[in-house]
C-alpha atoms as a PDB file:
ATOM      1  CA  UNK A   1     -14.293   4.417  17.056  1.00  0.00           C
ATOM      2  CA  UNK A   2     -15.145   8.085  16.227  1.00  0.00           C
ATOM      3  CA  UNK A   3     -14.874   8.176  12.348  1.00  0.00           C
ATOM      4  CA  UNK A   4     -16.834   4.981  12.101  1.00  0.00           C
ATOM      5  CA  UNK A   5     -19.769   5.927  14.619  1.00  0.00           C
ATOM      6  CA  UNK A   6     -22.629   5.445  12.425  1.00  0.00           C
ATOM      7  CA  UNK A   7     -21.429   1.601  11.454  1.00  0.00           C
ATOM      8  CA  UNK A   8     -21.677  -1.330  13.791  1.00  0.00           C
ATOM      9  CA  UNK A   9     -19.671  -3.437  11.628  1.00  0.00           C
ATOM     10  CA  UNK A  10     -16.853  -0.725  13.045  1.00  0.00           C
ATOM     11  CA  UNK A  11     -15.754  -3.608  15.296  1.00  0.00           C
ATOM     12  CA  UNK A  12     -14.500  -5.976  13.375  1.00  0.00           C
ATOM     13  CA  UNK A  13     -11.339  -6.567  13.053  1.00  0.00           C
ATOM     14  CA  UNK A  14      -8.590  -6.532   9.832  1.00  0.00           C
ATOM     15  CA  UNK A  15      -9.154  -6.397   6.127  1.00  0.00           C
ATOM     16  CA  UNK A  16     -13.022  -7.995   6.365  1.00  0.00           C
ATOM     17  CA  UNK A  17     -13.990  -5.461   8.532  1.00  0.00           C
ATOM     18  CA  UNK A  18     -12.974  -2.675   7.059  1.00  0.00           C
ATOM     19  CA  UNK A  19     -14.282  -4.032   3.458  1.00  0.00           C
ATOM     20  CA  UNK A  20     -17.398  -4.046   5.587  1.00  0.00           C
ATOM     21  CA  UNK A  21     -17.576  -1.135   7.214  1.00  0.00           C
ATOM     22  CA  UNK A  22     -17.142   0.726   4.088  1.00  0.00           C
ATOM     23  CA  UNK A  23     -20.223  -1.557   2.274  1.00  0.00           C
ATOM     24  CA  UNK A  24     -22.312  -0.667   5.145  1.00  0.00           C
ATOM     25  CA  UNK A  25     -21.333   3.202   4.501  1.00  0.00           C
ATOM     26  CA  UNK A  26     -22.170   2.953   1.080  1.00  0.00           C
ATOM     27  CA  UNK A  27     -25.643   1.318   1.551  1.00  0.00           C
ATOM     28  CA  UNK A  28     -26.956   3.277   4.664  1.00  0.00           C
ATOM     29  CA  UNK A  29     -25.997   6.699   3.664  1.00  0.00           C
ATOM     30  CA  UNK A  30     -26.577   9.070   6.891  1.00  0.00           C
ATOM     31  CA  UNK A  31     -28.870  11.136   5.223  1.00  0.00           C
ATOM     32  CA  UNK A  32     -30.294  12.397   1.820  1.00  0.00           C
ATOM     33  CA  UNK A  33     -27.807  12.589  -1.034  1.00  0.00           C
ATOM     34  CA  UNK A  34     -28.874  16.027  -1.801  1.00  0.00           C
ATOM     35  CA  UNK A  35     -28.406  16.867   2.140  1.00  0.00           C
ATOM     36  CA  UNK A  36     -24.669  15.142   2.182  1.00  0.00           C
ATOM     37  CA  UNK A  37     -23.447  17.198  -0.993  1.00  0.00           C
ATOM     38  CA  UNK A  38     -24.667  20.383   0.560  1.00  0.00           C
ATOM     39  CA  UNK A  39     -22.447  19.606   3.018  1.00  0.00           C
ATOM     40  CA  UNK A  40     -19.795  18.228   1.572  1.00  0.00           C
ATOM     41  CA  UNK A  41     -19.551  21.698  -0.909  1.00  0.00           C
ATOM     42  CA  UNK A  42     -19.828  23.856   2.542  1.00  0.00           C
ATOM     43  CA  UNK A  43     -16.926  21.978   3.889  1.00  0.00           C
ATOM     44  CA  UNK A  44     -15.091  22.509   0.768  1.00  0.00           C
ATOM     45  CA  UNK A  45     -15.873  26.023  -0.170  1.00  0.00           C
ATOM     46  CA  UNK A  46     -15.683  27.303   3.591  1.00  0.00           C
ATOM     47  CA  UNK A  47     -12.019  25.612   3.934  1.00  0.00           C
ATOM     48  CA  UNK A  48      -9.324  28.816   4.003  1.00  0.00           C
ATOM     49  CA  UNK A  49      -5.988  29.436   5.275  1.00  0.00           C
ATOM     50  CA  UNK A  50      -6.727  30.797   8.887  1.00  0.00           C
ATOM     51  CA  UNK A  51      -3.655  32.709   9.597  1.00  0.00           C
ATOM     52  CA  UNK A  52      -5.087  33.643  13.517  1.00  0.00           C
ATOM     53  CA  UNK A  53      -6.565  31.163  16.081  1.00  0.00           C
ATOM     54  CA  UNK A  54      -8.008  31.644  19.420  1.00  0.00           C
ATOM     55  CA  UNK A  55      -6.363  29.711  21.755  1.00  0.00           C
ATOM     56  CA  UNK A  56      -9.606  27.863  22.574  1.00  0.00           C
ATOM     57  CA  UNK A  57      -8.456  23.722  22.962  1.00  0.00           C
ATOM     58  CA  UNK A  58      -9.088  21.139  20.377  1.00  0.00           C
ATOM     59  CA  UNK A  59      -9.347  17.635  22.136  1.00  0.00           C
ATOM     60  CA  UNK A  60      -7.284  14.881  21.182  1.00  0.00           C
ATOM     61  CA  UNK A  61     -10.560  12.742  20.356  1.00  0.00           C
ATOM     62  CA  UNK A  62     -11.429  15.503  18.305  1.00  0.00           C
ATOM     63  CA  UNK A  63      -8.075  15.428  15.997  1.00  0.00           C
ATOM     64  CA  UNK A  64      -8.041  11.359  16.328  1.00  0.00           C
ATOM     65  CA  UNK A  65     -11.703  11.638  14.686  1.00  0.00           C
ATOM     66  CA  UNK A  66     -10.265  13.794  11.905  1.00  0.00           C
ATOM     67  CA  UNK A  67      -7.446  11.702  10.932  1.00  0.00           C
ATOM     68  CA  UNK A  68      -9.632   8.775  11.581  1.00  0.00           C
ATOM     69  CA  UNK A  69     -11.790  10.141   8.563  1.00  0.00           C
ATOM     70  CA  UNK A  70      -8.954  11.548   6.334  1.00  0.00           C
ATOM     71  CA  UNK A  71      -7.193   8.094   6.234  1.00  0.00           C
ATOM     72  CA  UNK A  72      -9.526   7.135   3.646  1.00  0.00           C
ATOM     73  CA  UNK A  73      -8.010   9.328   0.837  1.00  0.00           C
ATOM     74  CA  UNK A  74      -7.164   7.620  -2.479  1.00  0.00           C
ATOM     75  CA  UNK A  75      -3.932   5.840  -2.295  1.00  0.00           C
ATOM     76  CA  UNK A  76      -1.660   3.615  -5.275  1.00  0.00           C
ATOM     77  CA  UNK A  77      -2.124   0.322  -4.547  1.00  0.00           C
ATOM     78  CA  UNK A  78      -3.339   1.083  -0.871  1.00  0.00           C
ATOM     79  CA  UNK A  79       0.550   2.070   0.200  1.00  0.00           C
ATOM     80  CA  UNK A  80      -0.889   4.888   2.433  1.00  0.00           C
ATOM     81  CA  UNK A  81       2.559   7.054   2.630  1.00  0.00           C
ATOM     82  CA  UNK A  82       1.371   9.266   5.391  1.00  0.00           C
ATOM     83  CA  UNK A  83       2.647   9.835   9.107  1.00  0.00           C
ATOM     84  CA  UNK A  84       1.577  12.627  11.412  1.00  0.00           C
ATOM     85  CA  UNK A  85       3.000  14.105  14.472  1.00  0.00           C
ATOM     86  CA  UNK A  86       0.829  16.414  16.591  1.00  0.00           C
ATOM     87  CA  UNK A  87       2.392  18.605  18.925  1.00  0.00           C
ATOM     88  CA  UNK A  88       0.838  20.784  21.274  1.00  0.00           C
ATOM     89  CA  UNK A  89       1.152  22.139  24.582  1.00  0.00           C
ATOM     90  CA  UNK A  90       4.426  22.990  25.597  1.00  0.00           C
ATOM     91  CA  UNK A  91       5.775  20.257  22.715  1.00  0.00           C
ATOM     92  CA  UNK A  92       4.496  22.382  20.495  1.00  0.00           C
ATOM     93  CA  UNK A  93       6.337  25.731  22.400  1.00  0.00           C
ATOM     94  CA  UNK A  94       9.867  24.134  22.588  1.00  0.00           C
ATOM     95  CA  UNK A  95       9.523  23.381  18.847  1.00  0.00           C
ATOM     96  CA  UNK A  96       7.962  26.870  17.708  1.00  0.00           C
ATOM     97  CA  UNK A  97      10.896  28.807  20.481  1.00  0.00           C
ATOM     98  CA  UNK A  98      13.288  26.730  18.636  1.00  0.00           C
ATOM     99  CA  UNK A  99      12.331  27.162  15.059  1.00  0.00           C
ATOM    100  CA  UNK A 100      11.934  31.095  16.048  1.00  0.00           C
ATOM    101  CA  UNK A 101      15.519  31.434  17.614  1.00  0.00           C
ATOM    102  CA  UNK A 102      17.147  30.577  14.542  1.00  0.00           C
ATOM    103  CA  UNK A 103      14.590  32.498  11.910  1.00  0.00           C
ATOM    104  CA  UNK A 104      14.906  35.789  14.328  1.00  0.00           C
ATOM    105  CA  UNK A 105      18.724  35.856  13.240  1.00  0.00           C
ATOM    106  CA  UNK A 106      19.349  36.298  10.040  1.00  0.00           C
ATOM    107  CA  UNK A 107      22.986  34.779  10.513  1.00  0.00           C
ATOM    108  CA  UNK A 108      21.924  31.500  11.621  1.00  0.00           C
ATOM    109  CA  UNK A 109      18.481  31.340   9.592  1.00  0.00           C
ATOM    110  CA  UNK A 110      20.144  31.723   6.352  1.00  0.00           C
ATOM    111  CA  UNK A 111      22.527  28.208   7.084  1.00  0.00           C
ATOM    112  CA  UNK A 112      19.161  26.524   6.644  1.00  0.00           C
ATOM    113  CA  UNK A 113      17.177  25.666   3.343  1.00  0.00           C
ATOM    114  CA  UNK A 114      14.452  23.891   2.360  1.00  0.00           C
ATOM    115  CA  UNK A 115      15.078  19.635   1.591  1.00  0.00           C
ATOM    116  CA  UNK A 116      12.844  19.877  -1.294  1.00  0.00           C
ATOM    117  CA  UNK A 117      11.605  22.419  -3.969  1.00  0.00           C
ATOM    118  CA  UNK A 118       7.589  23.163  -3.465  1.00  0.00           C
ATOM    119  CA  UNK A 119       7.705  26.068  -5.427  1.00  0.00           C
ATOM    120  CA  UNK A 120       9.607  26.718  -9.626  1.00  0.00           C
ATOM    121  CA  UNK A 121      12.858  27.917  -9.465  1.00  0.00           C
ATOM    122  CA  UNK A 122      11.501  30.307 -12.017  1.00  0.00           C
ATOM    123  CA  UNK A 123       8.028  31.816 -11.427  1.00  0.00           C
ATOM    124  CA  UNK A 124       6.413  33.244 -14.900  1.00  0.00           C
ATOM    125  CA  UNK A 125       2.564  33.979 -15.530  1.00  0.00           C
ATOM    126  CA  UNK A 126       0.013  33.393 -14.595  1.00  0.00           C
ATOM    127  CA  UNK A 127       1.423  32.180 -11.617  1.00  0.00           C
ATOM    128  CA  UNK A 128       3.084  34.145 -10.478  1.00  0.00           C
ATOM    129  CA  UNK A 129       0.829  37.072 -10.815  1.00  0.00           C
ATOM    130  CA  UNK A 130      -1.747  35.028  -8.628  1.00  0.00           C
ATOM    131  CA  UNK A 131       1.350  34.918  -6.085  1.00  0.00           C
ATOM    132  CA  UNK A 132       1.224  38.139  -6.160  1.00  0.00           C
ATOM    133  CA  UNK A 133      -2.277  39.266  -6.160  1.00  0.00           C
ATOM    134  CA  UNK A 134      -2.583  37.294  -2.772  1.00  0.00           C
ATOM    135  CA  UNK A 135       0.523  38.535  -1.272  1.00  0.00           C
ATOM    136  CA  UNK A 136      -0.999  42.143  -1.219  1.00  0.00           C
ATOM    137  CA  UNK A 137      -4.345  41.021  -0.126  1.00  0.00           C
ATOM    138  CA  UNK A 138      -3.193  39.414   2.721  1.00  0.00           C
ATOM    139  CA  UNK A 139      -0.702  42.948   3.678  1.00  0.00           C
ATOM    140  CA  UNK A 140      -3.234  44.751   2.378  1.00  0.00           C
ATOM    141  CA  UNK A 141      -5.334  43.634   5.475  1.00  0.00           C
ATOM    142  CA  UNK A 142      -2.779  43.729   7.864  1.00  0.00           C
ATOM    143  CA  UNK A 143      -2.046  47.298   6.776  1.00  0.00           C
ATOM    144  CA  UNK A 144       1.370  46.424   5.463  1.00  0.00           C
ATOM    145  CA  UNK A 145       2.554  48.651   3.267  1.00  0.00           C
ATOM    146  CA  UNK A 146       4.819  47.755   0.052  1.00  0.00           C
ATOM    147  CA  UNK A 147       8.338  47.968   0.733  1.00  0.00           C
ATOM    148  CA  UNK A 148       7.887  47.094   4.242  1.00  0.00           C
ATOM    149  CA  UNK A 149       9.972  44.469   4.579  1.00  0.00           C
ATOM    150  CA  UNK A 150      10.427  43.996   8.529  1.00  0.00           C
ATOM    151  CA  UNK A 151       6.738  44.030   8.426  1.00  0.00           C
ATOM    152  CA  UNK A 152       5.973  41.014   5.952  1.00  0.00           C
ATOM    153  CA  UNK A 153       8.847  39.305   7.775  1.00  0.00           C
ATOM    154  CA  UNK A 154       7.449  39.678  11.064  1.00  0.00           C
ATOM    155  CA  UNK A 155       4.204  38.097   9.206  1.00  0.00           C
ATOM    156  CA  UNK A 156       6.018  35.353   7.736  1.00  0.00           C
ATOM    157  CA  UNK A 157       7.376  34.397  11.153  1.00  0.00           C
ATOM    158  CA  UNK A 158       4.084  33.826  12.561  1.00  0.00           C
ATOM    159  CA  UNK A 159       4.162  30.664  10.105  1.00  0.00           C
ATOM    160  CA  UNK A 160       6.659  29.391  12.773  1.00  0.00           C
ATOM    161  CA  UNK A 161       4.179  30.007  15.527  1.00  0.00           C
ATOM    162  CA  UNK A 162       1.504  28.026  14.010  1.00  0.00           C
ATOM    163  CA  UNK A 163      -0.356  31.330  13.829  1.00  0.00           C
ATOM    164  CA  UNK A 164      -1.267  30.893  17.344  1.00  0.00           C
ATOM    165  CA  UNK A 165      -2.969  27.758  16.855  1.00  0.00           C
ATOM    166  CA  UNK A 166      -3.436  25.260  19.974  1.00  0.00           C
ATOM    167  CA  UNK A 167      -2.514  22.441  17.128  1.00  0.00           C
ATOM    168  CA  UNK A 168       0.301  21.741  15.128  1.00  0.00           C
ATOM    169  CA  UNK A 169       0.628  19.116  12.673  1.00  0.00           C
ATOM    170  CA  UNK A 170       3.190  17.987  10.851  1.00  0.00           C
ATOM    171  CA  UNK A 171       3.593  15.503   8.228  1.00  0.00           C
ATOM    172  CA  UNK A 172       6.132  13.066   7.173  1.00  0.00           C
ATOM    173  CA  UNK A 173       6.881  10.167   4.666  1.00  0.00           C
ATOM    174  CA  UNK A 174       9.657   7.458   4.332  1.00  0.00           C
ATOM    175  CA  UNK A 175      12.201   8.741   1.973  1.00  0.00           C
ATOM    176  CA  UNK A 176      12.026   5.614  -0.169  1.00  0.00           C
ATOM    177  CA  UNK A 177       8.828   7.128  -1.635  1.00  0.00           C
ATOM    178  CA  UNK A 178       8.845   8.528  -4.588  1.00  0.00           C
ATOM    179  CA  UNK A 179       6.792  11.439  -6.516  1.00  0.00           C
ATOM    180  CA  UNK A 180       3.453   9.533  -6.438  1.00  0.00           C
ATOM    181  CA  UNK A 181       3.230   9.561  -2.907  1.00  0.00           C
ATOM    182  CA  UNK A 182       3.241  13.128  -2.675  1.00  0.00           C
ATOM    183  CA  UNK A 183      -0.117  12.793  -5.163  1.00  0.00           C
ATOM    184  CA  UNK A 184      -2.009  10.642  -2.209  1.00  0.00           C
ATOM    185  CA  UNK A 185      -0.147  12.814   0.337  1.00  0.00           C
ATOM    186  CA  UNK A 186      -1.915  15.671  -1.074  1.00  0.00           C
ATOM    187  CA  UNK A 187      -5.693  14.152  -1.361  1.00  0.00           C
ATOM    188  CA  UNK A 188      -4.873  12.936   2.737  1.00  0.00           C
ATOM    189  CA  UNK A 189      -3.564  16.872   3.750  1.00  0.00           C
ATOM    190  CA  UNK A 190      -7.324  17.457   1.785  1.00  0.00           C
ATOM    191  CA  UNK A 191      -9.221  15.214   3.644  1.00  0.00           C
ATOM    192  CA  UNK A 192      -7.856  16.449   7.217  1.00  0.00           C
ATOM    193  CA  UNK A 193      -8.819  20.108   6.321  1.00  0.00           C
ATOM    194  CA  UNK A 194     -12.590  19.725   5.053  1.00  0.00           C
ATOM    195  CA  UNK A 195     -13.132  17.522   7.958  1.00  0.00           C
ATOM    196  CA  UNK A 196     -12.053  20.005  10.202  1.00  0.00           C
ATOM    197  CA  UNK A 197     -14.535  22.440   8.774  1.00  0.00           C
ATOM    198  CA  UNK A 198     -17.236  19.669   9.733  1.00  0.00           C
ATOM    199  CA  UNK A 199     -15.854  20.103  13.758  1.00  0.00           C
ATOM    200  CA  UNK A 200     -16.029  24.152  13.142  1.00  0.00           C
ATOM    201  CA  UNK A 201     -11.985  24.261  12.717  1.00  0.00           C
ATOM    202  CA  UNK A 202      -9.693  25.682  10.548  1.00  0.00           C
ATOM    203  CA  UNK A 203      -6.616  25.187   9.197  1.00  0.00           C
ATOM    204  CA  UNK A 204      -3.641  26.251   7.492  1.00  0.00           C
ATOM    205  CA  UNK A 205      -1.304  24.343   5.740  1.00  0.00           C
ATOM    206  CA  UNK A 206       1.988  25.664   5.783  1.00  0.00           C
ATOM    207  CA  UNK A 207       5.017  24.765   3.690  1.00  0.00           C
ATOM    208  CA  UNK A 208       7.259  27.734   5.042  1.00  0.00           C
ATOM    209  CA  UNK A 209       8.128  25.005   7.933  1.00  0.00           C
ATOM    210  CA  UNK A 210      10.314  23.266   5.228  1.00  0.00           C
ATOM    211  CA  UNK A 211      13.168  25.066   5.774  1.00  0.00           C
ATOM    212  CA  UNK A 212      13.603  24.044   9.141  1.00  0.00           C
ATOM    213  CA  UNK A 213      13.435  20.744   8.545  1.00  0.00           C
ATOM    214  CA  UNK A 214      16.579  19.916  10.503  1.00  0.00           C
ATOM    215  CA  UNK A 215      15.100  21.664  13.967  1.00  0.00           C
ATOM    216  CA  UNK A 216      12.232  19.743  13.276  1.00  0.00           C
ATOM    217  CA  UNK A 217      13.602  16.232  12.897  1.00  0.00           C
ATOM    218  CA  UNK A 218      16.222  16.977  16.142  1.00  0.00           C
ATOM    219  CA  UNK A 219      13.201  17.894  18.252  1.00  0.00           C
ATOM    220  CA  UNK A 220      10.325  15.518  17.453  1.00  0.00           C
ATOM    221  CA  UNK A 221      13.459  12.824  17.436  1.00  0.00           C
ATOM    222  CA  UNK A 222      12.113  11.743  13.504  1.00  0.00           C
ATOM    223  CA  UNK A 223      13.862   8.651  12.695  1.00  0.00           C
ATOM    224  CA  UNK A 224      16.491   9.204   9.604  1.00  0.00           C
ATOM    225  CA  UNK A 225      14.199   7.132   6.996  1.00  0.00           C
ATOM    226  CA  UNK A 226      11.511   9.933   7.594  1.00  0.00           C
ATOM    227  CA  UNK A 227      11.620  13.080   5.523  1.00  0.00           C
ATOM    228  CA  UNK A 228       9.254  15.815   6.508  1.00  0.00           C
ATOM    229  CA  UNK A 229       7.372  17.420   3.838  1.00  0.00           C
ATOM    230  CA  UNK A 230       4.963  19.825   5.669  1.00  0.00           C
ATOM    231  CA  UNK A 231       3.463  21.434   8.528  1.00  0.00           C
ATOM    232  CA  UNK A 232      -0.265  22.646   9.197  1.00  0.00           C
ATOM    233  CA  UNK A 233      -1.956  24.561  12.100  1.00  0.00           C
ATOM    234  CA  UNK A 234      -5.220  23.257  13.593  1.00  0.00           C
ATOM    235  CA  UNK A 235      -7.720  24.813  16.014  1.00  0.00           C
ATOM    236  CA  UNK A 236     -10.505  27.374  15.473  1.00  0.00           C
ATOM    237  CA  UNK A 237     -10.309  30.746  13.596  1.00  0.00           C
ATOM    238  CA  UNK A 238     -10.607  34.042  14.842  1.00  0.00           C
ATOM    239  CA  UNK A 239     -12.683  36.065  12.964  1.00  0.00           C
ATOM    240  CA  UNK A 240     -12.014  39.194  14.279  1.00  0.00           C
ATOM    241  CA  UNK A 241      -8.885  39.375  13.329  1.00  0.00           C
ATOM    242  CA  UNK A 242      -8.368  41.236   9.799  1.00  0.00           C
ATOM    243  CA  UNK A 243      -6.385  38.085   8.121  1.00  0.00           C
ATOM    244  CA  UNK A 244      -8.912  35.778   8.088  1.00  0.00           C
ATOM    245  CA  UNK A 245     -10.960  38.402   5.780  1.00  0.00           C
ATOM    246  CA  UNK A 246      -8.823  36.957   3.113  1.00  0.00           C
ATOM    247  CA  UNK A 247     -10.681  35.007   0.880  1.00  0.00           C
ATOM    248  CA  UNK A 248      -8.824  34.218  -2.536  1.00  0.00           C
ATOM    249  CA  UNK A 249      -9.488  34.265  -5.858  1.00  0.00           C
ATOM    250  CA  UNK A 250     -10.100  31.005  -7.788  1.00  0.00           C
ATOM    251  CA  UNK A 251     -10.150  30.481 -11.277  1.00  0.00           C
ATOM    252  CA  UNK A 252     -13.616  29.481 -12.914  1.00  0.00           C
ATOM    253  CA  UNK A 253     -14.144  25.685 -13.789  1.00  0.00           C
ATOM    254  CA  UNK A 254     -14.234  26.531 -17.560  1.00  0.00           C
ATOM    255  CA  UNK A 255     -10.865  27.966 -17.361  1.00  0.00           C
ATOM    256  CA  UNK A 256      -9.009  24.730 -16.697  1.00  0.00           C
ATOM    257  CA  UNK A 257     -11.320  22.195 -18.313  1.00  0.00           C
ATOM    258  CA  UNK A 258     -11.049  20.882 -21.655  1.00  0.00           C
ATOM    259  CA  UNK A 259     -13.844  18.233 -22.495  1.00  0.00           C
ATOM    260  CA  UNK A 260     -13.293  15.700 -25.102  1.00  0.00           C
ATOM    261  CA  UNK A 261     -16.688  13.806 -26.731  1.00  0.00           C
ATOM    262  CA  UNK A 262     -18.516  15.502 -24.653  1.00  0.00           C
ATOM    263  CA  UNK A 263     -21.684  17.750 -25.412  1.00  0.00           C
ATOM    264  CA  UNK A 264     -23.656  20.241 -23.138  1.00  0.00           C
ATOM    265  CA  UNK A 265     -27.285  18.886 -22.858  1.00  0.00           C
END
């Protein structure tokens, strides 16, 4: 009962339990409040895209604590959309050999496309600047110079090898959903990542694995109601590689916020 540890209550069963559990959490916190939102902003700010791993095991106790945690993300009417399949081990080599046979050849990468758009058909500003802007961080790091294509591709393809990662996860939902799911979907992806941070782990999620949907749903055997929507790598960061330097540039509160009947003190 990992994500529960500090309730007793964590063993009863069904809907009263859980109602209890959760009354128990919200009563006893473990620790001052100042002490938990320290922590809670370290987890936050700290989380980054780690694009290298060491190859340094994450247990599955560890990863069932995560999701354990995570599954308590705000959800419409409590419909909880989300299903995860970890691979690792040599699972998680037949699927990243497979996905890299096809995206090695460009004549047999190109018959495959993504299921669903994540990014505008058109990009304008200031988005696409931003695109940009972290683009040539991230190569300018890696020493990649503009106009250097097999370079960024051979980047890019590392996507497909979970960046080294001991973890992959991917995520699915049942294709009767509809856009709202992808709303909790998002605030559950959230929750697995800043709990990671509180386990020392990184992550990456990674939405370049949407083009091969197909090789994904043929080799983790995904039943035909499930429609993958994203993949993410799992396992600690390694900081000496030049990558994980990247740290990108976010926007100040102010510039997003409009208050309405609202004063500053």
């Amino acid at each position: 009962m990992p994500a529960l540890r500090f309730f007793p209550q964590a063993h009863v069963s069904g809907s009263e339990g859980e109602a209890k559990v959760v009354a128990n959490r919200l009563a006893s916190p473990p620790g001052e409040l100042a002490v938990i939102r320290q922590a809670v902003e370290w987890a936050i700010v700290t989380r980054r895209s780690a694009r290298a791993f060491l190859p340094t095991a994450v247990s599955v106790e560890t990863i069932e604590s995560i999701l354990d945690v995570a599954r308590y993300a705000a959800t419409g009417v409590n419909i909880q959309p989300w299903k995860v399949h970890v691979v690792a081990g040599q699972a998680k080599e037949r699927l990243c050999a497979a996905i890299k046979r096809v995206d090695d050849d460009p004549d047999l990468s190109t018959n495959h496309s993504d299921e669903w758009d994540y990014y505008p058909e058109r990009w304008v500003s200031p988005y696409v600047d931003r695109r940009r802007s972290l683009g040539w961080q991230l190569y300018g790091l890696l020493g990649i110079e503009k106009g250097n294509k097999p370079g960024m591709q051979q980047q890019h393809g590392r996507n497909y090898l979970f960046f080294d990662a001991p973890v992959g996860l991917l995520f699915t939902v049942d294709r009767v959903m509809s856009e709202g799911s992808l709303l909790d979907y998002g605030m559950f992806i959230q929750n697995i990542m800043v709990m990671a941070r509180g386990y020392g782990l990184s992550t990456c999620p990674q939405a370049a694995f949407m083009k091969y949907h197909t090789i994904i749903e043929q080799q983790l055997s995904l039943a035909p109601s499930e429609k993958f929507l994203v993949g993410m790598s799992l396992g600690y960061a390694d900081e000496s590689r030049p990558e994980n330097a990247l740290v990108s540039e976010r926007e100040p509160a102010s510039s997003f916020t409009c208050f309405h009947g609202l004063e500053r003190a």
